[in-house]
N, C-alpha and C. Protein backbone atom coordinates (compact mmCIF):
# COMPACT_ATOMS: atom_id res chain seq x y z
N UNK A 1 40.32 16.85 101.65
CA UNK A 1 40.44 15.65 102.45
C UNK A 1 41.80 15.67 103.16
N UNK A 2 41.81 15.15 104.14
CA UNK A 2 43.02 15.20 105.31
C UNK A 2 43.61 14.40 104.82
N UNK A 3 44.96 13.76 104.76
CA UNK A 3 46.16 12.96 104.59
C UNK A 3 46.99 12.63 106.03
N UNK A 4 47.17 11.85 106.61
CA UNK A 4 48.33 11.52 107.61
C UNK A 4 49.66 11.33 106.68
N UNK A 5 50.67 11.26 107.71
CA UNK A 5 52.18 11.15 107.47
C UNK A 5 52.60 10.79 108.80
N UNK A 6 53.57 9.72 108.22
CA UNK A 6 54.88 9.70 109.67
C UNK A 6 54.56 10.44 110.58
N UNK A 7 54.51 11.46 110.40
CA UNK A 7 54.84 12.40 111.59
C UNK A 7 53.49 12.94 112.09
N UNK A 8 52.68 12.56 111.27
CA UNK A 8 51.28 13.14 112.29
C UNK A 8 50.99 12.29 113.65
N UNK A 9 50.69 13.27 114.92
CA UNK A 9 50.39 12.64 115.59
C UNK A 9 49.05 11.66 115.59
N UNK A 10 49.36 10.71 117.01
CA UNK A 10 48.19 9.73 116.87
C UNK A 10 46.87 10.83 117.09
N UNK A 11 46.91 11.71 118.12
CA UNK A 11 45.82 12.60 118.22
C UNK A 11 45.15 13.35 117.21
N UNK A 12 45.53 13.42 116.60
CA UNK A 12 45.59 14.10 115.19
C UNK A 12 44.90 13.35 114.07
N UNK A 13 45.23 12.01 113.79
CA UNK A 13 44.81 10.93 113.43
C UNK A 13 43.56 10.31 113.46
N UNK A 14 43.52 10.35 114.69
CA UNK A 14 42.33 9.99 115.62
C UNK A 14 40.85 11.28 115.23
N UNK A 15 41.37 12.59 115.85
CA UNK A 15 40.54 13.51 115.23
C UNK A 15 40.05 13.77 113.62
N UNK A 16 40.92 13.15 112.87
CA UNK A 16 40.45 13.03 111.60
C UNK A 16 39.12 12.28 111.04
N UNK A 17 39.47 11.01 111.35
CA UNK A 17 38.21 9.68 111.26
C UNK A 17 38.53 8.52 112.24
N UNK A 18 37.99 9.07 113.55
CA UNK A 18 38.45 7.98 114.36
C UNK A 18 37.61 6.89 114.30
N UNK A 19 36.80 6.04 113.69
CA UNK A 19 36.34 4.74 113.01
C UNK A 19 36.70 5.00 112.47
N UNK A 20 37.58 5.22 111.32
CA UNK A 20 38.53 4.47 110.36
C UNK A 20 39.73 4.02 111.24
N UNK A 21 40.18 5.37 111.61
CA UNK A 21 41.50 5.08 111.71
C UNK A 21 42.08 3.82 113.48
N UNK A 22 40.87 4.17 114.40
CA UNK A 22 41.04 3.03 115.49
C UNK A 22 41.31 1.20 115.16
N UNK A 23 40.37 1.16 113.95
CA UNK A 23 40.43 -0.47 113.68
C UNK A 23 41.80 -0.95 113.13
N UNK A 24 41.91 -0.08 112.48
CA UNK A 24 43.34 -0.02 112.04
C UNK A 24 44.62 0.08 112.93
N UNK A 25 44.63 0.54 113.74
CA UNK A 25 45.76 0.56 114.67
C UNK A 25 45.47 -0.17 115.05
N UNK A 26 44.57 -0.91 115.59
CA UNK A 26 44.12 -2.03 116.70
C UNK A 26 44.32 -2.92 116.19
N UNK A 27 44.37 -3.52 115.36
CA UNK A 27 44.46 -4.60 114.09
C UNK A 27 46.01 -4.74 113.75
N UNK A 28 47.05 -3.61 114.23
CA UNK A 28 47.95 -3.81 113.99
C UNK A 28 49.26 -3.96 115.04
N UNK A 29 48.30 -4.61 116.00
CA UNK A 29 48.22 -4.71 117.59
C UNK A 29 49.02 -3.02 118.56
N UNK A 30 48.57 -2.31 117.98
CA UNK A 30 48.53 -0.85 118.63
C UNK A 30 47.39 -0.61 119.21
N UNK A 31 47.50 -0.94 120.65
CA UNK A 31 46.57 -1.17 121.61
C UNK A 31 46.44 -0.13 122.67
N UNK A 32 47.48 1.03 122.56
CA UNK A 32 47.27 1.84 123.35
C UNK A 32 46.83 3.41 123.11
N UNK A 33 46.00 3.08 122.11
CA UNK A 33 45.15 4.09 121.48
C UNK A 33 44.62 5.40 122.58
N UNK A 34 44.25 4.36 123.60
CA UNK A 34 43.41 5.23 124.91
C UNK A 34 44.58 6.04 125.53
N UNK A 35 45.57 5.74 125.74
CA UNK A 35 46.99 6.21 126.73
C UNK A 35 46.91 7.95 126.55
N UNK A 36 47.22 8.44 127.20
CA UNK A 36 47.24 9.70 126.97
C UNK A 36 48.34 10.37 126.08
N UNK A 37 49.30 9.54 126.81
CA UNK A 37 50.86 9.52 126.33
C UNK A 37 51.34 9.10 124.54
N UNK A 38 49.40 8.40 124.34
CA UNK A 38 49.97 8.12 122.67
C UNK A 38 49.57 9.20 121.97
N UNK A 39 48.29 9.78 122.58
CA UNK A 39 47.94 11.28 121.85
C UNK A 39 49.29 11.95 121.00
N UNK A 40 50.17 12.23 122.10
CA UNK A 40 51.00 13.15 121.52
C UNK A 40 52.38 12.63 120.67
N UNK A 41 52.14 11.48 120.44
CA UNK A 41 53.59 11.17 119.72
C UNK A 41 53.25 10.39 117.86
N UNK A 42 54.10 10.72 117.05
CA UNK A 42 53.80 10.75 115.82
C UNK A 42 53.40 8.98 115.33
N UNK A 43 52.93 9.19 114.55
CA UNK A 43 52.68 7.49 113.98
C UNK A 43 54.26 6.61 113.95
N UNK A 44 54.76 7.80 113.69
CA UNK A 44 56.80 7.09 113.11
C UNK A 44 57.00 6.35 115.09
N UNK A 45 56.77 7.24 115.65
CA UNK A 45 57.24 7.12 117.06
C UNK A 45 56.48 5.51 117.65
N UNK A 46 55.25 5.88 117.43
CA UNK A 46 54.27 4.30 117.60
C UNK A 46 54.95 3.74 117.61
N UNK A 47 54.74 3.50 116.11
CA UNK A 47 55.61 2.37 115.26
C UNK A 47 56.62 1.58 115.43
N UNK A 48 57.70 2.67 116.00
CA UNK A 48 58.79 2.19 116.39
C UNK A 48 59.10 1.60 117.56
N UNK A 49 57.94 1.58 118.47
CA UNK A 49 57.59 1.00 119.26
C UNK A 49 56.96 -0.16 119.63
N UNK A 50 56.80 -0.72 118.23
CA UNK A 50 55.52 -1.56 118.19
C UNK A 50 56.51 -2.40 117.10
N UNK A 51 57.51 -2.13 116.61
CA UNK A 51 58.28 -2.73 115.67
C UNK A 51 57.19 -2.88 114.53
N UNK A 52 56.34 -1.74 113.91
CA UNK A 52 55.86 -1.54 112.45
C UNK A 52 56.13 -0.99 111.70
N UNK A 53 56.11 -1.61 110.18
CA UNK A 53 56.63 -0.23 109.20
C UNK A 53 55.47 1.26 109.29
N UNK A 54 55.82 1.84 109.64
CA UNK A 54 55.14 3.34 109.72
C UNK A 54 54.69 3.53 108.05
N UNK A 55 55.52 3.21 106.99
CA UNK A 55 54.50 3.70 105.71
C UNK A 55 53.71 1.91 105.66
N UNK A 56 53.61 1.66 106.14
CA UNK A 56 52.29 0.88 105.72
C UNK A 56 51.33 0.79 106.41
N UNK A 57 51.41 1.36 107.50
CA UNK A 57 50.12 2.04 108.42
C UNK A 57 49.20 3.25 107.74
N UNK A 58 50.60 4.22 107.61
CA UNK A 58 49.97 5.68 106.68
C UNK A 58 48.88 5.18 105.42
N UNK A 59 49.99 4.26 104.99
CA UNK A 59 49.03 4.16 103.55
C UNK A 59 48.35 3.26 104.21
N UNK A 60 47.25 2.60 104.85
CA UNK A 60 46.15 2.17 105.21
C UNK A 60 45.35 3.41 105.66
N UNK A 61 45.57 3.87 106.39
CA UNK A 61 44.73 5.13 106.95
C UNK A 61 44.20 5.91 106.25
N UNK A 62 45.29 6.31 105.03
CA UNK A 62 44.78 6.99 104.07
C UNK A 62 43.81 6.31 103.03
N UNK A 63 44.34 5.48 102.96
CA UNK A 63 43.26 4.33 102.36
C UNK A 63 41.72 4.83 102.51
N UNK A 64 41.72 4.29 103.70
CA UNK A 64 40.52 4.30 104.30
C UNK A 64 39.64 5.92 104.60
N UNK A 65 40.53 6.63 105.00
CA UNK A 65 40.22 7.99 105.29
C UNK A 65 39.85 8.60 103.78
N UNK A 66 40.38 8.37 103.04
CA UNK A 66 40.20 8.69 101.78
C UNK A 66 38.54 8.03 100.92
N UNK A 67 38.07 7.11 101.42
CA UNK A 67 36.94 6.54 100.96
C UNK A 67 35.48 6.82 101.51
């Protein structure tokens, strides 16, 4: 089973379980899922953009990706 981290990109993420992992960003008003520009930058990078803690995203994703 796949695991995200900080540093995985959103593309990456996305290719894993993207119904898991879309509701979840979206929900955590990370709305620019579609951007091209979010493909390539890590969950930490989002985040910090979005003023979220990055490990409590991970550990949702994994959460979920994990079930």
């Amino acid at each position: 089973m796949a695991k995200v981290t900080k540093d995985t990109l959103i593309g990456e993420a996305l290719k894993i379980d993207m119904e898991k992992v879309v509701p979840i960003l979206m929900g955590m008003g990370m709305h620019c899922i579609g951007c091209p520009a979010s493909q390539g930058e890590s969950i930490a990078e989002a985040c910090a953009v979005h003023g979220i803690d990055p490990d409590e995203i991970v550990a949702q994703i994994n959460k979920a990706i994990g079930e």
